[in-house]
Every structure is written in structure tokens, then in C-alpha cells.
PDB file of N, CA and C in Angstrom:
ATOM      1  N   UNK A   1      70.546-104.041 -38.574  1.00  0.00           N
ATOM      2  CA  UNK A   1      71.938-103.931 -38.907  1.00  0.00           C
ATOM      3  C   UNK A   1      72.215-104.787 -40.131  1.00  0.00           C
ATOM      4  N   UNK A   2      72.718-104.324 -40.934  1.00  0.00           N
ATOM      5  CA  UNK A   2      73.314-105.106 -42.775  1.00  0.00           C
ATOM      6  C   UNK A   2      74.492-105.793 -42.358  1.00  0.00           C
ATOM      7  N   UNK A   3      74.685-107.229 -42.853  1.00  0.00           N
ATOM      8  CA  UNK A   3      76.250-107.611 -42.497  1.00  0.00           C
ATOM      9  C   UNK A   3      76.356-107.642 -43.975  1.00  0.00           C
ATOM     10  N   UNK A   4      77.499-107.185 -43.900  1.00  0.00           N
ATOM     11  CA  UNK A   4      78.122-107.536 -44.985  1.00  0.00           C
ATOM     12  C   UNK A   4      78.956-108.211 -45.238  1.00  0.00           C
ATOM     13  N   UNK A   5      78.887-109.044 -46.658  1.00  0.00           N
ATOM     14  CA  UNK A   5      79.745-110.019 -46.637  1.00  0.00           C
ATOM     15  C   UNK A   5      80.741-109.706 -47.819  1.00  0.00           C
ATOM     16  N   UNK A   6      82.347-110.523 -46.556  1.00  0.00           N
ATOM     17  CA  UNK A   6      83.145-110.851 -47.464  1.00  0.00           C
ATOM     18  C   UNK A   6      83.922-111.300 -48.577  1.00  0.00           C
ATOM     19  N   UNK A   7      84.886-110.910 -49.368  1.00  0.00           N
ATOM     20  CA  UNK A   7      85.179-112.316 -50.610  1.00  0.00           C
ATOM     21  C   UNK A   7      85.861-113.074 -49.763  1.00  0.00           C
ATOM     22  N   UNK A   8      86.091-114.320 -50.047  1.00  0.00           N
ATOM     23  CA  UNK A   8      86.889-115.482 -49.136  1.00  0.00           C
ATOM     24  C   UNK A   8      88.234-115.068 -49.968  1.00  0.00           C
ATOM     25  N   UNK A   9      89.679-114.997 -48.949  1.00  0.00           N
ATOM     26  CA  UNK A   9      90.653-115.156 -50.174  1.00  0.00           C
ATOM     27  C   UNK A   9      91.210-116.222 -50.769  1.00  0.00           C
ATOM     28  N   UNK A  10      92.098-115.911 -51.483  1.00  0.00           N
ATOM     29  CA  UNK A  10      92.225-116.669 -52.697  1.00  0.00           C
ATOM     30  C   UNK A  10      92.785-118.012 -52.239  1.00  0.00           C
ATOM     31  N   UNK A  11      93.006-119.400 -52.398  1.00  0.00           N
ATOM     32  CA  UNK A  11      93.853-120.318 -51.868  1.00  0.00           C
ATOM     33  C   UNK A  11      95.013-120.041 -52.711  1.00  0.00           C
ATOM     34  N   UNK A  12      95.620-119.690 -53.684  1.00  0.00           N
ATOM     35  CA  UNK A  12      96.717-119.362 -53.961  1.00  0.00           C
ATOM     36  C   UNK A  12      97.706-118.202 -53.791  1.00  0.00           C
ATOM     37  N   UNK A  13      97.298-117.432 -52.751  1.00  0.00           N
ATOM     38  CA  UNK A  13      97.805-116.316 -52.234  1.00  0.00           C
ATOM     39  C   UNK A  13      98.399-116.901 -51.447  1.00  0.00           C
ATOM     40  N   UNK A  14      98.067-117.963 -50.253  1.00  0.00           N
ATOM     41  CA  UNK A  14      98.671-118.545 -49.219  1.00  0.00           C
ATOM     42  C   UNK A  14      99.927-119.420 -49.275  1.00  0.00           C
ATOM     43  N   UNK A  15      99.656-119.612 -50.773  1.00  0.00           N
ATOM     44  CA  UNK A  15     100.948-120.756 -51.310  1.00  0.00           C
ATOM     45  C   UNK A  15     101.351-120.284 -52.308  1.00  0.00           C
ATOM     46  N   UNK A  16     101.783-118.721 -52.356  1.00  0.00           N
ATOM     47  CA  UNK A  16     102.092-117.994 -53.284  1.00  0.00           C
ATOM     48  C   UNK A  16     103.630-118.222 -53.282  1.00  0.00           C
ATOM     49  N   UNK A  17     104.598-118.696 -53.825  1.00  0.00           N
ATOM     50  CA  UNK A  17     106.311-119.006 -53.274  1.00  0.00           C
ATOM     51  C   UNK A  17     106.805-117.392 -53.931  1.00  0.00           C
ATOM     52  N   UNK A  18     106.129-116.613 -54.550  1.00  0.00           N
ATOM     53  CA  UNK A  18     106.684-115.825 -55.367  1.00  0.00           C
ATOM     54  C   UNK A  18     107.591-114.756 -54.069  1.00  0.00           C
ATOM     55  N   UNK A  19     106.393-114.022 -53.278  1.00  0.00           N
ATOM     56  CA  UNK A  19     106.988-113.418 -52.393  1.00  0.00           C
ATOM     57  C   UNK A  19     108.199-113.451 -51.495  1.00  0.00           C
ATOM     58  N   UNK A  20     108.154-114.820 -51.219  1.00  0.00           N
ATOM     59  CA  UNK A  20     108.749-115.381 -50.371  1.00  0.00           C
ATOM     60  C   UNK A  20     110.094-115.924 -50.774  1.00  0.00           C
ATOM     61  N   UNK A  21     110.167-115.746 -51.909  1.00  0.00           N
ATOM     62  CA  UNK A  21     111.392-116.267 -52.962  1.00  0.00           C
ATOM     63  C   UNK A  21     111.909-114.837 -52.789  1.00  0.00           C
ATOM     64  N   UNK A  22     111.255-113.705 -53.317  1.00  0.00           N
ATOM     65  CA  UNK A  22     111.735-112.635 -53.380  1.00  0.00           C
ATOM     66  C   UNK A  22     112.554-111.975 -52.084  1.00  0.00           C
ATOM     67  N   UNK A  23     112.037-112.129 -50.906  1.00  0.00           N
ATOM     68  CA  UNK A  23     112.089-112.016 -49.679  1.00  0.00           C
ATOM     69  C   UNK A  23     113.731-112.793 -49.689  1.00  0.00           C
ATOM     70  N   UNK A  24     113.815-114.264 -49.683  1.00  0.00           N
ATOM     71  CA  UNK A  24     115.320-114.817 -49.347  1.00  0.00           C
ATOM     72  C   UNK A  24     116.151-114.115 -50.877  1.00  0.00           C
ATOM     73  N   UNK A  25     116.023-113.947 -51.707  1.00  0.00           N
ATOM     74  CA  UNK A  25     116.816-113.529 -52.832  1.00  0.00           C
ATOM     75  C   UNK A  25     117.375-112.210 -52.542  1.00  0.00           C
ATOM     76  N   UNK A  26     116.196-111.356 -51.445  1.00  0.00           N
ATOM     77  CA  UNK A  26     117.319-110.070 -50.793  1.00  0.00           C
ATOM     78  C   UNK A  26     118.035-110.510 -49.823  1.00  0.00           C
ATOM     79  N   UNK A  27     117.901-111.322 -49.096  1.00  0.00           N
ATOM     80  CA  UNK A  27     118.728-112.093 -47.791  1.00  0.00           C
ATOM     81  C   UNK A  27     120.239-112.369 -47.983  1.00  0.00           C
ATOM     82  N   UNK A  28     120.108-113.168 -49.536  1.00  0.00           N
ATOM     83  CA  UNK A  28     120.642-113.550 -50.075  1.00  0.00           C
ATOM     84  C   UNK A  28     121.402-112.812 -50.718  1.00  0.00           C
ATOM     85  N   UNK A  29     121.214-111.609 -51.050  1.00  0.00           N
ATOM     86  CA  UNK A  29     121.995-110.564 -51.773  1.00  0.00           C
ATOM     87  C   UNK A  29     122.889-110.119 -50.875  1.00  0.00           C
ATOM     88  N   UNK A  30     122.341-109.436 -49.431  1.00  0.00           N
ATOM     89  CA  UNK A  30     122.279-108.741 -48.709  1.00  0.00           C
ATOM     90  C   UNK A  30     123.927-109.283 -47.957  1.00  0.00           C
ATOM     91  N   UNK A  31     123.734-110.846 -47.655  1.00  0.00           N
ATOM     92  CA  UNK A  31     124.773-111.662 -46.983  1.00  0.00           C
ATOM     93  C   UNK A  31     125.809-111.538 -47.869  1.00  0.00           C
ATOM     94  N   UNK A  32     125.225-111.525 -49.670  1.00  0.00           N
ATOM     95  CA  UNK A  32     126.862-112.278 -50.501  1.00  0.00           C
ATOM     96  C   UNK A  32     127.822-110.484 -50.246  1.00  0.00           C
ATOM     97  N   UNK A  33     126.785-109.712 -50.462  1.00  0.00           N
ATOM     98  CA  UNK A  33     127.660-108.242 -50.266  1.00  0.00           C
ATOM     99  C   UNK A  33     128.715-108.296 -49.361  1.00  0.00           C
ATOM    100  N   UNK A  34     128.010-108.606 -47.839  1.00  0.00           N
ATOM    101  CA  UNK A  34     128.538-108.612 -46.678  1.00  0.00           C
ATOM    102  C   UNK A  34     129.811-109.352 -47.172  1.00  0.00           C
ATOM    103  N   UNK A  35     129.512-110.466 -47.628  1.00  0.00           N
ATOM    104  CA  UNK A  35     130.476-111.342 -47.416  1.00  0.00           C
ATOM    105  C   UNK A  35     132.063-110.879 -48.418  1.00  0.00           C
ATOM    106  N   UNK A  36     131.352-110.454 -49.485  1.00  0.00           N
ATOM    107  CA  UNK A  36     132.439-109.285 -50.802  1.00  0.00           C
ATOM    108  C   UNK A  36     133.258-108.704 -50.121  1.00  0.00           C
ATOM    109  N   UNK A  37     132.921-107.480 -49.164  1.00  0.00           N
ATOM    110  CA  UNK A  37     133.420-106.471 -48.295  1.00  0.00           C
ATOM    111  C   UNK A  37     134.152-107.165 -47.150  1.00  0.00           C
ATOM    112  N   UNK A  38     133.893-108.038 -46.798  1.00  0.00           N
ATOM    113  CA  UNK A  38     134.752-109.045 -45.410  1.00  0.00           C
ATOM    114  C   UNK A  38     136.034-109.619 -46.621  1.00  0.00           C
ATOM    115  N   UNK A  39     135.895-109.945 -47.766  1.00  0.00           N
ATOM    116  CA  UNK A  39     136.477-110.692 -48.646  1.00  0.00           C
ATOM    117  C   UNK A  39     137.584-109.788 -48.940  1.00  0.00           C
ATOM    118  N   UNK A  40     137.372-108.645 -49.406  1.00  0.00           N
ATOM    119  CA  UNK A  40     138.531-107.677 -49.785  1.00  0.00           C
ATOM    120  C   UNK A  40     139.399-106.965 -48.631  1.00  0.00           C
ATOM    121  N   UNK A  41     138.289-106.960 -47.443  1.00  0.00           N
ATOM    122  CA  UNK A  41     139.472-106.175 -46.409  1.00  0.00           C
ATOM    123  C   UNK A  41     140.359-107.679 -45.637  1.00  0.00           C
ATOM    124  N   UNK A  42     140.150-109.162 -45.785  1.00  0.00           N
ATOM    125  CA  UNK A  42     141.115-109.859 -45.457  1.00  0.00           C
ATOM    126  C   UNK A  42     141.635-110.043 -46.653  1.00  0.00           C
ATOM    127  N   UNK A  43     142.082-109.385 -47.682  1.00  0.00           N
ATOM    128  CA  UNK A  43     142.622-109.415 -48.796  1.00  0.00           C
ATOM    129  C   UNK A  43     142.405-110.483 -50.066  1.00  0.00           C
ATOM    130  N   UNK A  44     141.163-110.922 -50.159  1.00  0.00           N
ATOM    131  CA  UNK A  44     140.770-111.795 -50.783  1.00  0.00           C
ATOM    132  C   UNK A  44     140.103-110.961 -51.799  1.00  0.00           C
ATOM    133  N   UNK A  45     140.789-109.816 -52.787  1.00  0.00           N
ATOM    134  CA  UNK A  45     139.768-109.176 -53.551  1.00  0.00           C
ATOM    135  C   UNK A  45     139.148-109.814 -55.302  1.00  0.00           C
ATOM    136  N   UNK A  46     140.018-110.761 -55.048  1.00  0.00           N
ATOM    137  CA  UNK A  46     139.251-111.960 -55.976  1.00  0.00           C
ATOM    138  C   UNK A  46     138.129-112.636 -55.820  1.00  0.00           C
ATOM    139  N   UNK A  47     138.391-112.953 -54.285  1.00  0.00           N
ATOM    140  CA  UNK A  47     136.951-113.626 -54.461  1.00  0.00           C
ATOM    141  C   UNK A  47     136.038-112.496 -53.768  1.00  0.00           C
ATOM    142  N   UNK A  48     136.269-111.604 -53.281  1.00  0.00           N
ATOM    143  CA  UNK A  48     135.206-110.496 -53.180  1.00  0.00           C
ATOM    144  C   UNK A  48     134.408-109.633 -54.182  1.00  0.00           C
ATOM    145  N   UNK A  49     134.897-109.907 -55.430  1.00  0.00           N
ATOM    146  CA  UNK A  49     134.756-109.070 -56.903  1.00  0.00           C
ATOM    147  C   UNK A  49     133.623-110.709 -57.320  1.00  0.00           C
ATOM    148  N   UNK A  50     133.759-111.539 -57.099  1.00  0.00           N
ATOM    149  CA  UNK A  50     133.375-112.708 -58.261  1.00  0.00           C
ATOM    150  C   UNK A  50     131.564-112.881 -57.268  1.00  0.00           C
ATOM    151  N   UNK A  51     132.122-112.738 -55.765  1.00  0.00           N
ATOM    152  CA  UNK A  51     130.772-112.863 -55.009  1.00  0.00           C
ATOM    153  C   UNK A  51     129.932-111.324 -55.184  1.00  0.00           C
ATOM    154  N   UNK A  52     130.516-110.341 -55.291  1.00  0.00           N
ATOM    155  CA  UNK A  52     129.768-108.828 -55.485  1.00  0.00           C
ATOM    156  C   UNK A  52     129.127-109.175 -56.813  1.00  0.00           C
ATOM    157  N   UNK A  53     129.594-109.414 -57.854  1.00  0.00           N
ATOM    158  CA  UNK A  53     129.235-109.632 -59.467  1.00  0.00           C
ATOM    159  C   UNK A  53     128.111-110.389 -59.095  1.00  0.00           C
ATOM    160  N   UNK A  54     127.985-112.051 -58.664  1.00  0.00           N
ATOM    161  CA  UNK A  54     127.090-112.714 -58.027  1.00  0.00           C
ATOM    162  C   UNK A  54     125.573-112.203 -57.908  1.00  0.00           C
ATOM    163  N   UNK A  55     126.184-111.298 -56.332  1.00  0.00           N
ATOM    164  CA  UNK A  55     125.030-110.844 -56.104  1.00  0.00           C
ATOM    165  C   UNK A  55     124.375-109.503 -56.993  1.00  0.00           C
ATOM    166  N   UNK A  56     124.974-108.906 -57.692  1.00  0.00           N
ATOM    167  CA  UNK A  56     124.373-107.870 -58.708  1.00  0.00           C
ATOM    168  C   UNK A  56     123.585-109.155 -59.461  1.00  0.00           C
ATOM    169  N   UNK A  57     123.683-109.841 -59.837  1.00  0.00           N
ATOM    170  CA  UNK A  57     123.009-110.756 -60.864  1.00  0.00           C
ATOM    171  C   UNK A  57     121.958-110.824 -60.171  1.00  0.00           C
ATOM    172  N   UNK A  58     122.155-111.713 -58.632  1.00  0.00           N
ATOM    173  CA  UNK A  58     120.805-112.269 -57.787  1.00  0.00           C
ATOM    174  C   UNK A  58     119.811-111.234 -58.264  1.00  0.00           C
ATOM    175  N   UNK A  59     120.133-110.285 -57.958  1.00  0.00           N
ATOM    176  CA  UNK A  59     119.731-108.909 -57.755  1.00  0.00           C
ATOM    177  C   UNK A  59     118.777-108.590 -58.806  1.00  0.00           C
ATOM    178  N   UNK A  60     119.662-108.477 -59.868  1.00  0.00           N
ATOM    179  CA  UNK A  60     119.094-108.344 -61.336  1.00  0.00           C
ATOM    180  C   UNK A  60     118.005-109.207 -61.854  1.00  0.00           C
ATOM    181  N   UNK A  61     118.436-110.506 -61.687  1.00  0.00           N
ATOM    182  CA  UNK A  61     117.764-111.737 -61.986  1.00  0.00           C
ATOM    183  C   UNK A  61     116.412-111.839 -61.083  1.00  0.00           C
ATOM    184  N   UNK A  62     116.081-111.278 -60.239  1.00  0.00           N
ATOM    185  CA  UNK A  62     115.397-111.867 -58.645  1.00  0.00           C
ATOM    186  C   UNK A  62     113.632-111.960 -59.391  1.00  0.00           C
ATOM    187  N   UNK A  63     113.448-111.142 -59.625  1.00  0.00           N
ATOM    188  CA  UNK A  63     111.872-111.219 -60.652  1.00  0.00           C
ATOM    189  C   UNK A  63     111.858-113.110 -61.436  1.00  0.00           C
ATOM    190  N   UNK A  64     112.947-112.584 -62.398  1.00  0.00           N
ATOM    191  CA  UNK A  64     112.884-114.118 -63.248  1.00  0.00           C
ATOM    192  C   UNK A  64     113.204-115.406 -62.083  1.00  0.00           C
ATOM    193  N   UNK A  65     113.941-115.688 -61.441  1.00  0.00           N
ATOM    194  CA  UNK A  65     114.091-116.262 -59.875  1.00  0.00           C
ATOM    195  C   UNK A  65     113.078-116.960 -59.393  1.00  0.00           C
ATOM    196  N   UNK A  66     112.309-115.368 -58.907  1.00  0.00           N
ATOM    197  CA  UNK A  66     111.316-116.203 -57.778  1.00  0.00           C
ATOM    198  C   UNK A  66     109.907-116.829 -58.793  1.00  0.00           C
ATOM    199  N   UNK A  67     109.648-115.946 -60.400  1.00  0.00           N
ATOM    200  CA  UNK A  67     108.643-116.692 -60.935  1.00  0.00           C
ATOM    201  C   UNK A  67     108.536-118.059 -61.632  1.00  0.00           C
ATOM    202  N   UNK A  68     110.430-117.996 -61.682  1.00  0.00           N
ATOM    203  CA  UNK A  68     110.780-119.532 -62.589  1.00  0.00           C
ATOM    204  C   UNK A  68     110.359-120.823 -61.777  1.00  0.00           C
ATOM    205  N   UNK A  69     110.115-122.081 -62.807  1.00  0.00           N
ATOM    206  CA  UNK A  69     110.237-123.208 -62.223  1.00  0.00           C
ATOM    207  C   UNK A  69     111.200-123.965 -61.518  1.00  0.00           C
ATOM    208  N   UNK A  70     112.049-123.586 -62.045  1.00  0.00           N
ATOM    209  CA  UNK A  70     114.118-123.750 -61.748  1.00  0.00           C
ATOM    210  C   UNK A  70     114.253-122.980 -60.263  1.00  0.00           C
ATOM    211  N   UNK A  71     113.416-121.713 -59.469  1.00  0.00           N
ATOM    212  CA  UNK A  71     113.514-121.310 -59.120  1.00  0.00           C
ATOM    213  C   UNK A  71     114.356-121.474 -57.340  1.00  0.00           C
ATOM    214  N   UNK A  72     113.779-122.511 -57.023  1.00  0.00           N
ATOM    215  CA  UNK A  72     113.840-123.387 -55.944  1.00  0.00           C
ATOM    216  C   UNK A  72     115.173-124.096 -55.749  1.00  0.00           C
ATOM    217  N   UNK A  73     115.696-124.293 -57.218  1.00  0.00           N
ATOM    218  CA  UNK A  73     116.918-125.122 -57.477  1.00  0.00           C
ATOM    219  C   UNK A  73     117.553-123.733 -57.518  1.00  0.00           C
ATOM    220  N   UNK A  74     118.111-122.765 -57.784  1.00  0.00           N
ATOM    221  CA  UNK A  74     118.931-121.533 -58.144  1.00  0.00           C
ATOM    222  C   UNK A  74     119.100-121.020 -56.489  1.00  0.00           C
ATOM    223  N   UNK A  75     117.635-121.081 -55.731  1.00  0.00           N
ATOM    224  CA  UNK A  75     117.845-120.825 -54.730  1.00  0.00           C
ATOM    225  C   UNK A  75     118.879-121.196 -53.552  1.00  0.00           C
ATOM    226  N   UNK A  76     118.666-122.992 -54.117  1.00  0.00           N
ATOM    227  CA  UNK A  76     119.548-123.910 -52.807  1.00  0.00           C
ATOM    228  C   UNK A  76     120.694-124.022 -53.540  1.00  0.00           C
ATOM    229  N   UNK A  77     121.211-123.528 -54.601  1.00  0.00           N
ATOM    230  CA  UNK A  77     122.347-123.355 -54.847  1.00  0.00           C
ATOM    231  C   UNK A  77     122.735-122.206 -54.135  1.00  0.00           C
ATOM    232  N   UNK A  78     122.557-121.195 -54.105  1.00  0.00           N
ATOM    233  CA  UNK A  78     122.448-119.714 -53.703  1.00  0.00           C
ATOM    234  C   UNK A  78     122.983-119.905 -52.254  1.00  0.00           C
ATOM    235  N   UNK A  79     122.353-120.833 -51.853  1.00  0.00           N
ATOM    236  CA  UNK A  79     122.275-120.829 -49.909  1.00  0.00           C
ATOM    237  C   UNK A  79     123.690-121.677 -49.749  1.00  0.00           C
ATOM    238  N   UNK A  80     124.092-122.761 -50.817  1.00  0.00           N
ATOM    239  CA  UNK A  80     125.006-123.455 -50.529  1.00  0.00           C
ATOM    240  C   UNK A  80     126.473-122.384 -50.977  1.00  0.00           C
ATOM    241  N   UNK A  81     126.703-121.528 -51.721  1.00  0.00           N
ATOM    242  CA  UNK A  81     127.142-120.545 -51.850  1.00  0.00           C
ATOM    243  C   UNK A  81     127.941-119.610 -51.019  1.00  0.00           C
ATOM    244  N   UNK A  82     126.739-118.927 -50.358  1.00  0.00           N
ATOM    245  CA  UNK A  82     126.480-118.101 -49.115  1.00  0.00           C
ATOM    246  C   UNK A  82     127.286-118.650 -47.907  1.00  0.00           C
ATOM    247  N   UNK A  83     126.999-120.371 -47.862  1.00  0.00           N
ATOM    248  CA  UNK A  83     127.271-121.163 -46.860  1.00  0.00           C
ATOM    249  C   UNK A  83     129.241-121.400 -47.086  1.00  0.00           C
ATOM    250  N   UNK A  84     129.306-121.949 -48.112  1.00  0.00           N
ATOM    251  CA  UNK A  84     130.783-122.029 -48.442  1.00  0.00           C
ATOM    252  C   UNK A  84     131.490-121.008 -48.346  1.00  0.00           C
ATOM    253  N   UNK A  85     131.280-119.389 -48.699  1.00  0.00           N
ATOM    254  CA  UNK A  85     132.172-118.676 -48.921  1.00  0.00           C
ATOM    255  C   UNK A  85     132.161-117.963 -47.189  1.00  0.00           C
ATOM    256  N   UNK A  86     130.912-117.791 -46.770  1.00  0.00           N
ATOM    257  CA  UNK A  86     130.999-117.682 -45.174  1.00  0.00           C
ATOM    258  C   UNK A  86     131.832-118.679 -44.512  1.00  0.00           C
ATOM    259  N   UNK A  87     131.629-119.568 -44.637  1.00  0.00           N
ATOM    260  CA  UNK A  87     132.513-120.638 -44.044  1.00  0.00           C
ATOM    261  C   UNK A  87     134.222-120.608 -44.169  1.00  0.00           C
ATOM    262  N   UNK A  88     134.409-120.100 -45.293  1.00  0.00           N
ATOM    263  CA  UNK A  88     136.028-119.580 -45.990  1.00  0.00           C
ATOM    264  C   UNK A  88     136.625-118.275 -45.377  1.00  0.00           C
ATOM    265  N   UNK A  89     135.571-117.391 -45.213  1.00  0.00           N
ATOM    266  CA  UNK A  89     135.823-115.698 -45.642  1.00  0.00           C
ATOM    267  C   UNK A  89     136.044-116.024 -43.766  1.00  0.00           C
ATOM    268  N   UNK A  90     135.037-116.376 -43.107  1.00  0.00           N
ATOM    269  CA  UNK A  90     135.138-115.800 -42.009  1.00  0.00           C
ATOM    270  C   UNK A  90     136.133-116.795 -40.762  1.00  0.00           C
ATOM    271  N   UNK A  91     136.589-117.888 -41.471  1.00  0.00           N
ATOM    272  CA  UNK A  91     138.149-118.776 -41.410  1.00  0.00           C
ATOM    273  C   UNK A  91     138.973-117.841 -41.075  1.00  0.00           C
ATOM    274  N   UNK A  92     138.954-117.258 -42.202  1.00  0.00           N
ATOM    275  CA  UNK A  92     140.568-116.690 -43.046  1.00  0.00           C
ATOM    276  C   UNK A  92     140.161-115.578 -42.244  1.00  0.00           C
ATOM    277  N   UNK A  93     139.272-114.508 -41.692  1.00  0.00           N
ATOM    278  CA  UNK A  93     139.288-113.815 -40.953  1.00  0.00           C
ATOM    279  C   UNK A  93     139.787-113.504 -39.653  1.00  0.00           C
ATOM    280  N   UNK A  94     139.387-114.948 -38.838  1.00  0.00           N
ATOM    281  CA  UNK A  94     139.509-115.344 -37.390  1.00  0.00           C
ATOM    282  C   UNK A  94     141.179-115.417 -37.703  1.00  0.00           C
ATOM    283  N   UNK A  95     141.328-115.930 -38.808  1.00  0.00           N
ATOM    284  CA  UNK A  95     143.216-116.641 -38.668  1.00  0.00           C
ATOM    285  C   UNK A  95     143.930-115.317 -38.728  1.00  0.00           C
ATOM    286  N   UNK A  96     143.414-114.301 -39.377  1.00  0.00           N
ATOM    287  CA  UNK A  96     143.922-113.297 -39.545  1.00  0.00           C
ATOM    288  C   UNK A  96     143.947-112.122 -38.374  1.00  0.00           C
ATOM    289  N   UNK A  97     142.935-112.135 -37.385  1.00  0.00           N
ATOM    290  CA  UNK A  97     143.324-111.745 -36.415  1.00  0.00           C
ATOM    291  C   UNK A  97     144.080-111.924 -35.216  1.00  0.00           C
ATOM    292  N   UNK A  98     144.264-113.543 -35.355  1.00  0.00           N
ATOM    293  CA  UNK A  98     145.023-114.287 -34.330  1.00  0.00           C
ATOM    294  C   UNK A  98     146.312-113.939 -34.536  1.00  0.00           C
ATOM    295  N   UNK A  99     146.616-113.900 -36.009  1.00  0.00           N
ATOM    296  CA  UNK A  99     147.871-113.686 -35.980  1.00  0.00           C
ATOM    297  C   UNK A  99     148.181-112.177 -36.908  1.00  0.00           C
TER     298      UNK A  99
END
């Protein structure tokens, strides 16, 4: 019987951030949308237009993103973002059904 042998893979595949950048940058898109569309039907279509624009950029940008050095920093801005306007949008939501 022949064994055949494998290539070992690469050690930089495993600590590749590229994918994985790419991966939260749709997450990230995916939520600011959500959050646009929650934004305009509690009548916030200001800030639902400025977070949609946003995420078209993420969007656009996401290649240059996940290969940049800056990349990491754009990101945890991104999340703090996400975090603030969720935190606002879905306030003003709850208040809006209560009353």
C-alpha cells in the first residue's frame, strides 16, 4: 500500500484576520440596515438615512477593511456604533409602544 503524503498547511491561514474581518463587516452591515429600517418606522428618518449610507460604505469599503492595518480600529468603531444607535433606536421604540 503507497501512503501518500500530505502538504502541512500554511501557519498563516490559521491567523488569517482577513476572513474573519470580512465575516463581522457583513454582521455589521446586516445589523446597521436592521437598525435604518427600525429608525424610520419610529420616525427617526434622519438617523435611519445617515446609518443606511453607513452601512453601504461598510459594504463598499469591506475588501479595503478587512486587508487594512487600521482595520481592527474601523472595526471597534463599527461595533461601538451598532452598539449606540441599538441602544437609542430600540429605547425610542419600547417608549413608543408603551405609549
Amino acid at each position: 500500500m503507497k501512503v501518500r503524503q500530505t502538504q502541512p498547511r500554511s501557519g498563516t491561514t490559521a491567523h488569517d484576520p482577513v476572513p474573519q474581518r470580512l465575516l463581522v463587516i457583513s454582521r455589521y452591515v446586516e445589523n446597521l440596515r436592521r437598525l435604518a429600517r427600525l429608525a424610520d418606522r419610529i420616525g427617526r428618518s434622519e438617523l435611519g438615512t445617515a446609518v443606511m449610507e453607513v452601512a453601504g460604505c461598510m459594504e463598499r469599503m469591506s475588501n479595503d477593511i478587512a486587508v487594512s492595518a487600521t482595520g481592527a480600529v474601523i472595526l471597534r468603531r463599527a461595533a461601538r456604533l451598532v452598539s449606540t444607535v441599538e441602544g437609542l433606536v430600540e429605547r425610542q421604540a419600547k417608549f413608543a409602544v408603551l405609549h
